[in-house]
PDB file of N, CA and C in Angstrom:
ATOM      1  N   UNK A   1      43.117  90.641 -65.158  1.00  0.00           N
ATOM      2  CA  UNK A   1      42.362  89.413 -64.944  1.00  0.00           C
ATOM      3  C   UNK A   1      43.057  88.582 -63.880  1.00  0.00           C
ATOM      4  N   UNK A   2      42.159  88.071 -63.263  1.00  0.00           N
ATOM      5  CA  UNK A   2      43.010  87.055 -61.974  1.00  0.00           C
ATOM      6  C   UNK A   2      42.852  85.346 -62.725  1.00  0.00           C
ATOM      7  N   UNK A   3      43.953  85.150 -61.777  1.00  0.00           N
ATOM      8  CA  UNK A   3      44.235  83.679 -62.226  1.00  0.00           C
ATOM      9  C   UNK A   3      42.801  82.800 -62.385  1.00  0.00           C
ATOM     10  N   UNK A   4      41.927  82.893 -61.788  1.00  0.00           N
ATOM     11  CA  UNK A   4      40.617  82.301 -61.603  1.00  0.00           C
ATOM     12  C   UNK A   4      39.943  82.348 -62.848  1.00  0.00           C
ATOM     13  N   UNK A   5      39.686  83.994 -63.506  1.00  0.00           N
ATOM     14  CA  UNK A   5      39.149  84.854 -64.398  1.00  0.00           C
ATOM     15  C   UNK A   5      39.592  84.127 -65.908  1.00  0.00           C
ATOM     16  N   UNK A   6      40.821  83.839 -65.974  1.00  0.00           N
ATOM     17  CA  UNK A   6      41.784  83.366 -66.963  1.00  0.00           C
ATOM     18  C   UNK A   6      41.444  82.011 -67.342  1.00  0.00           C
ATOM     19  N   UNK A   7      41.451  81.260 -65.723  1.00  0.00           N
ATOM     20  CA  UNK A   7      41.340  79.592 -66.258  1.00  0.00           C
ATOM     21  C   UNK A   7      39.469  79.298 -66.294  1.00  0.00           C
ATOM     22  N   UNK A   8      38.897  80.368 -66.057  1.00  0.00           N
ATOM     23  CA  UNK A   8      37.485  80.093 -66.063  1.00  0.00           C
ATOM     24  C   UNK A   8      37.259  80.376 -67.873  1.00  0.00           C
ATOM     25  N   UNK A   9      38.032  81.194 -68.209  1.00  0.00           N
ATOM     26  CA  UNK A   9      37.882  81.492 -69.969  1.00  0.00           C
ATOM     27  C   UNK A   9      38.441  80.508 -70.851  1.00  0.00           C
ATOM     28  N   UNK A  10      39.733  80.465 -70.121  1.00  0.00           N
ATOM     29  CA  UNK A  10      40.489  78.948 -70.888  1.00  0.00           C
ATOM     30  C   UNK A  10      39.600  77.679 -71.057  1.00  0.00           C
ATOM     31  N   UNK A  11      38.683  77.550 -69.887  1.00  0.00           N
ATOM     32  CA  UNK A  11      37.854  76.122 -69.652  1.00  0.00           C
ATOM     33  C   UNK A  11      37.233  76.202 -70.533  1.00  0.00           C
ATOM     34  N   UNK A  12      36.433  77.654 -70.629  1.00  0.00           N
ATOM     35  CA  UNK A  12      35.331  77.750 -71.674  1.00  0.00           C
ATOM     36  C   UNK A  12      35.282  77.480 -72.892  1.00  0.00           C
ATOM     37  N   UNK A  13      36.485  78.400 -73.493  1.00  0.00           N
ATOM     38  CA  UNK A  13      37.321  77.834 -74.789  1.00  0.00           C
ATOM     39  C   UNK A  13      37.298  76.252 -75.083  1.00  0.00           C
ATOM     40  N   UNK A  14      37.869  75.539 -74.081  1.00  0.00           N
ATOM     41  CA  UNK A  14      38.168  74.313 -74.490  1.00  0.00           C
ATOM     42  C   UNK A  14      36.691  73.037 -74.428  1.00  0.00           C
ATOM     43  N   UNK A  15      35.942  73.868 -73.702  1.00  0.00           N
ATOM     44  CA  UNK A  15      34.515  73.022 -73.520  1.00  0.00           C
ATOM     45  C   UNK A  15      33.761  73.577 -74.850  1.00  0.00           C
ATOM     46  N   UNK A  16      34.067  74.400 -75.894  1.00  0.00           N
ATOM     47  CA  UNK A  16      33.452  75.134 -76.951  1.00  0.00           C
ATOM     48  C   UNK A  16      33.659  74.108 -78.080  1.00  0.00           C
ATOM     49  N   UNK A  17      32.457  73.624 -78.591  1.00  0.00           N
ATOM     50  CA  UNK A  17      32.656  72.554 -79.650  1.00  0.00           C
ATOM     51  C   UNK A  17      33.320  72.878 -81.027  1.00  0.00           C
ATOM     52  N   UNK A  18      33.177  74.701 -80.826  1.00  0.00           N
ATOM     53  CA  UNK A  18      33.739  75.006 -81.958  1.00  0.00           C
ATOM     54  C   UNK A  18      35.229  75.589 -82.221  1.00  0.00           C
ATOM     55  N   UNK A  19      35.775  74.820 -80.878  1.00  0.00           N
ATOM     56  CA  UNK A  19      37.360  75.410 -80.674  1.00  0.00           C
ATOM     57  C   UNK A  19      38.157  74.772 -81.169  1.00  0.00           C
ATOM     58  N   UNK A  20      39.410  74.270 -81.656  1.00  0.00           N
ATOM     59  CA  UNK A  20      40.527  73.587 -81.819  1.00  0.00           C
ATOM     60  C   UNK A  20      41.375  73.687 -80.019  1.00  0.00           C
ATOM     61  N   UNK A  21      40.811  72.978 -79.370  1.00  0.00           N
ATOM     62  CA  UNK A  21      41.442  72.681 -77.995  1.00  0.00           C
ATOM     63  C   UNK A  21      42.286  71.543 -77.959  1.00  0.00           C
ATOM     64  N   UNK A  22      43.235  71.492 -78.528  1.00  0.00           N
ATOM     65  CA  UNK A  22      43.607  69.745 -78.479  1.00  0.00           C
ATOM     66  C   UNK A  22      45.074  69.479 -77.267  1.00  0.00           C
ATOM     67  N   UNK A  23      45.336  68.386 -76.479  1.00  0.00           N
ATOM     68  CA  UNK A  23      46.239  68.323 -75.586  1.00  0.00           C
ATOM     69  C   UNK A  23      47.224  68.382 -76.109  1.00  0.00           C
ATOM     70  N   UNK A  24      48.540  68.559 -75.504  1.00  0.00           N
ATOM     71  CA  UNK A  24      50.104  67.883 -76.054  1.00  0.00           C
ATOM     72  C   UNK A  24      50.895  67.298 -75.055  1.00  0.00           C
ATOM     73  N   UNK A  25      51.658  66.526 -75.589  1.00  0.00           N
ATOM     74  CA  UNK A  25      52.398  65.422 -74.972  1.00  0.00           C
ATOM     75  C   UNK A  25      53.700  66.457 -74.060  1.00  0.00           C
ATOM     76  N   UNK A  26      53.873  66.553 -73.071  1.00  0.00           N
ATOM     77  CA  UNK A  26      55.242  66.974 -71.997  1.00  0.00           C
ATOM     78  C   UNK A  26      55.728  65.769 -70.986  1.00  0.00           C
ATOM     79  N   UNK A  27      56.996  65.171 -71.705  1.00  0.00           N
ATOM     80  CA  UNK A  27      57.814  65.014 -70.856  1.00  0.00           C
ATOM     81  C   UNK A  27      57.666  65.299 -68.782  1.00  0.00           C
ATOM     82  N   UNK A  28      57.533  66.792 -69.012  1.00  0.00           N
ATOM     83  CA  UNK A  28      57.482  66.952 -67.716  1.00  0.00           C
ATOM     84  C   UNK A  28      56.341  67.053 -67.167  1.00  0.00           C
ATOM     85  N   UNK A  29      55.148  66.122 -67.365  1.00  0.00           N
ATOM     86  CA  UNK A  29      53.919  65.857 -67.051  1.00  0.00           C
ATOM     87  C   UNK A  29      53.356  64.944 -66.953  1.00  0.00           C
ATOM     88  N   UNK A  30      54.342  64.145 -65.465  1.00  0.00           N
ATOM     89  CA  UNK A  30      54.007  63.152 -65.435  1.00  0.00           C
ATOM     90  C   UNK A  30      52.534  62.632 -64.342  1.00  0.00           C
ATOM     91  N   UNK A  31      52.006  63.938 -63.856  1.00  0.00           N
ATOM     92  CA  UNK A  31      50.454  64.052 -62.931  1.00  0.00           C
ATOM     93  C   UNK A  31      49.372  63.836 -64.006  1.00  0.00           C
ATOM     94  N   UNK A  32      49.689  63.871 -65.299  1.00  0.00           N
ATOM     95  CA  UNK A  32      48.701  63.676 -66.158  1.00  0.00           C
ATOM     96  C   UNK A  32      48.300  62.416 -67.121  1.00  0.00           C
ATOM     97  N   UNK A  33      47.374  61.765 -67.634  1.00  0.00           N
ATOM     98  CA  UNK A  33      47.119  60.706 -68.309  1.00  0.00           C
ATOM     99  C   UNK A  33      48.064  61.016 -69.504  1.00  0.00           C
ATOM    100  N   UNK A  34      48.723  60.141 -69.714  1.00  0.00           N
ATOM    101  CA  UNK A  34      49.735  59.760 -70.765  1.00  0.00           C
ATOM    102  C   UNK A  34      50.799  60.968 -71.641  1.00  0.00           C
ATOM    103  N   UNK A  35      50.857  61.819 -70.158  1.00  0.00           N
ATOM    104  CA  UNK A  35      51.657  62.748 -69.935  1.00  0.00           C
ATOM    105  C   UNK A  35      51.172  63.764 -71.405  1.00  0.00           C
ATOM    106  N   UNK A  36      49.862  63.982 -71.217  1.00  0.00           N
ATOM    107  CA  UNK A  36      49.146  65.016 -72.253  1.00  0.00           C
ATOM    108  C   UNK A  36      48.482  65.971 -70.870  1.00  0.00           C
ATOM    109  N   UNK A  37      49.471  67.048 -71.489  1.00  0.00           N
ATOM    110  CA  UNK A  37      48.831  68.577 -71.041  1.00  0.00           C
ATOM    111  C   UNK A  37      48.197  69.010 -71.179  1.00  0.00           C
ATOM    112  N   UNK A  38      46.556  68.999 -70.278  1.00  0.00           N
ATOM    113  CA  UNK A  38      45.644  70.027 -70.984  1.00  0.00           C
ATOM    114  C   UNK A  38      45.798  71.492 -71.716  1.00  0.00           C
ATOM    115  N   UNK A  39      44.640  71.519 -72.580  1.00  0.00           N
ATOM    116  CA  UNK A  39      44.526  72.898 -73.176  1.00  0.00           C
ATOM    117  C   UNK A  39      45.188  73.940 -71.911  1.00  0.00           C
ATOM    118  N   UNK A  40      43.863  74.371 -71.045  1.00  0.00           N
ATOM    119  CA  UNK A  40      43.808  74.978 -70.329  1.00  0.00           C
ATOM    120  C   UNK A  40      45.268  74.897 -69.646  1.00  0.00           C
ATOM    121  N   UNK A  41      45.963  73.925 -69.231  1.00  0.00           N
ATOM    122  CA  UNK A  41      47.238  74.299 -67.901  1.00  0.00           C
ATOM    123  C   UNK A  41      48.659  74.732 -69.152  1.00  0.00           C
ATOM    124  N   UNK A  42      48.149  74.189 -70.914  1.00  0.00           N
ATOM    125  CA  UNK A  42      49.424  74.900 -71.225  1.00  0.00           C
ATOM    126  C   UNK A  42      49.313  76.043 -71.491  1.00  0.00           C
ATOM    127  N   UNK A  43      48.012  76.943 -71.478  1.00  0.00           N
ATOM    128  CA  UNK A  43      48.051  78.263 -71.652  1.00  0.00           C
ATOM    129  C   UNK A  43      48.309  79.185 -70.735  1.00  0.00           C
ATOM    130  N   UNK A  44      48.341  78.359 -69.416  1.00  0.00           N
ATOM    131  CA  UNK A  44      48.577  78.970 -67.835  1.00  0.00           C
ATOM    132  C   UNK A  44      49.965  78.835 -67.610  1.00  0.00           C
ATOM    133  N   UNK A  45      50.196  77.892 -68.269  1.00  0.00           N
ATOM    134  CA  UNK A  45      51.768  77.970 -67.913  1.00  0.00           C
ATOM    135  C   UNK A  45      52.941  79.035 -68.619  1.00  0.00           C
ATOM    136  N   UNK A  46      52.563  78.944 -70.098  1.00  0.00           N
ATOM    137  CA  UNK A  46      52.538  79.966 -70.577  1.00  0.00           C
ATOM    138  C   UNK A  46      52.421  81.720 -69.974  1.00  0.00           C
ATOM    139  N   UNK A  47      51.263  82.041 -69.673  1.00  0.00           N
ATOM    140  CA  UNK A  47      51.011  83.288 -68.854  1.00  0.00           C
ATOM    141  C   UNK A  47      51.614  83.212 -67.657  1.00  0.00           C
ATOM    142  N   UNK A  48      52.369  82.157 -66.964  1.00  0.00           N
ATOM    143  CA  UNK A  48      52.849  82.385 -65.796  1.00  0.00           C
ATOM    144  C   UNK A  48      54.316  82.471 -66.013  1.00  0.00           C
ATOM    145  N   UNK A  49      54.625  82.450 -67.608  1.00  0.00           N
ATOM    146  CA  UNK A  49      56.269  82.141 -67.688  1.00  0.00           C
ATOM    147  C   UNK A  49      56.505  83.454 -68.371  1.00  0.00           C
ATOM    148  N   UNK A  50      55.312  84.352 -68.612  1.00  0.00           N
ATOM    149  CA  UNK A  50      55.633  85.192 -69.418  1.00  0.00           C
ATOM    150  C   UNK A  50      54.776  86.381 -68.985  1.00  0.00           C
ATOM    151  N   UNK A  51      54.886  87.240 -67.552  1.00  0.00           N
ATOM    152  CA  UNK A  51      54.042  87.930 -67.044  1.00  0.00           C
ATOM    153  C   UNK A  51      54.060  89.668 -67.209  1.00  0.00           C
ATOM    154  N   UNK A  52      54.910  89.812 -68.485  1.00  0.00           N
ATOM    155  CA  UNK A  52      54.483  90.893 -69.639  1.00  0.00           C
ATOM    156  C   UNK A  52      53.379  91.100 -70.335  1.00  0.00           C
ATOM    157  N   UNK A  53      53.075  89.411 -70.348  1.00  0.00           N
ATOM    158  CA  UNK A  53      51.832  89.563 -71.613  1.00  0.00           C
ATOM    159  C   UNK A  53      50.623  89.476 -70.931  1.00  0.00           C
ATOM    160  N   UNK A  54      49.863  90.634 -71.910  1.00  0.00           N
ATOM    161  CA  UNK A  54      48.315  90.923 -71.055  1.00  0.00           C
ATOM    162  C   UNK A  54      48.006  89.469 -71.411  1.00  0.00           C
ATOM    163  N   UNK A  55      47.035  89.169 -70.428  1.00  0.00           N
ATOM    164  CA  UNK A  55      46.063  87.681 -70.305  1.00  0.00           C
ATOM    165  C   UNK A  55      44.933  87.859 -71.534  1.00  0.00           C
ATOM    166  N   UNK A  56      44.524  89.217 -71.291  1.00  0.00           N
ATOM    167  CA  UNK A  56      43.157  89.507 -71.745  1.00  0.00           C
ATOM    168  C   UNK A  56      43.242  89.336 -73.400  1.00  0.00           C
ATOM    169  N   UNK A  57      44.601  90.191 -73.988  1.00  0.00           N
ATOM    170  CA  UNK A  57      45.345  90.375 -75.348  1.00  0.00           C
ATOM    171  C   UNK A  57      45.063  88.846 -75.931  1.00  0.00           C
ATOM    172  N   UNK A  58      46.015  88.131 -74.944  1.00  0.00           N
ATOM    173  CA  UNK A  58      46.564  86.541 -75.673  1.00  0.00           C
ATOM    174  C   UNK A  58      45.369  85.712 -75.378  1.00  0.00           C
ATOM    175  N   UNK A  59      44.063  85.289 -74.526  1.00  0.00           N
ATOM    176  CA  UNK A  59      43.211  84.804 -74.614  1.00  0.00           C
ATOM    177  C   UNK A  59      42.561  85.649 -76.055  1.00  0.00           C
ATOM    178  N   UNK A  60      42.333  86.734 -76.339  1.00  0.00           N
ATOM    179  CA  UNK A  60      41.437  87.147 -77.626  1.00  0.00           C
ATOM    180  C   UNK A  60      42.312  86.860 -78.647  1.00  0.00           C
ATOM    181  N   UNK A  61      43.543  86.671 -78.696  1.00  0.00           N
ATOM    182  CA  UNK A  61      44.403  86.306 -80.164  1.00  0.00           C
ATOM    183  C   UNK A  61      44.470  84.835 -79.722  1.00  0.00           C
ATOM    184  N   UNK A  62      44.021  84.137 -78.769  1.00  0.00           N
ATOM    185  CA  UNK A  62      43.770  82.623 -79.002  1.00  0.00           C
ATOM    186  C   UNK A  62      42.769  82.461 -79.809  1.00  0.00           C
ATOM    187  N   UNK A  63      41.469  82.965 -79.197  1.00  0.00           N
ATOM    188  CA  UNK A  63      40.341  82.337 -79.665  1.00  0.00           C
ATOM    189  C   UNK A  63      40.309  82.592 -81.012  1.00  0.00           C
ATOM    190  N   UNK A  64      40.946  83.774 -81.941  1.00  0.00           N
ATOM    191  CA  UNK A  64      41.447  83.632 -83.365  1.00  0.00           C
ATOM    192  C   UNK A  64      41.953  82.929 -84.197  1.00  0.00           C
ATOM    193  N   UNK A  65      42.828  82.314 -82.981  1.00  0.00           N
ATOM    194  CA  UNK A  65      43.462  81.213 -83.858  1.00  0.00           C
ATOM    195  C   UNK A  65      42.994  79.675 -83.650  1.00  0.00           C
ATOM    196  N   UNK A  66      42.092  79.595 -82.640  1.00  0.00           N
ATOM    197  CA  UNK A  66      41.792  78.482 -82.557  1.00  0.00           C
ATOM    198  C   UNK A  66      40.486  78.229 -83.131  1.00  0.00           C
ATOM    199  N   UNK A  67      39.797  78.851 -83.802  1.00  0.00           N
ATOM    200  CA  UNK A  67      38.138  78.895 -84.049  1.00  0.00           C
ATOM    201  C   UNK A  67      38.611  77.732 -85.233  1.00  0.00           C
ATOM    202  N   UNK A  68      37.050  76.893 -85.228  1.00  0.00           N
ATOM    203  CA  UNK A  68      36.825  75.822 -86.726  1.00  0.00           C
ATOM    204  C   UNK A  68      36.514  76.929 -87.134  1.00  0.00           C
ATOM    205  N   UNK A  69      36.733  76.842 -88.376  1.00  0.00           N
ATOM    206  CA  UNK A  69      36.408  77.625 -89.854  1.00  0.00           C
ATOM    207  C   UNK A  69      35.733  76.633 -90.751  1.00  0.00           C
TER     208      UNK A  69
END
């Protein structure tokens, strides 16, 4: 999957009413409103710190763990 492919799924996820998408607070994020990291850039950052792990794998064991039940 290309970087494009990835954050076009991540978006989706997080625009999904039925996701648990929620921001978190980083210190080192200070380009962002009240230094809350979107969904989407901490899962990219993630895949960019860790470029063993299939994209495709850890987006489908997200959306597992993030679904409302």
């Amino acid at each position: 999957m290309t970087v494009e492919e990835v954050t076009s799924k991540l978006q989706s996820l997080q625009d999904d009413p039925n996701m648990q998408t929620l921001s978190k607070y980083s210190p080192t994020a200070p380009e962002w409103p009240d230094n809350q990291l979107p969904f989407v850039e901490i899962h990219l950052a993630y895949l960019r710190t860790h470029k063993l792990v299939n994209p495709m794998h850890y987006i489908s064991n997200l959306e597992l763990m993030i679904k409302k039940r």
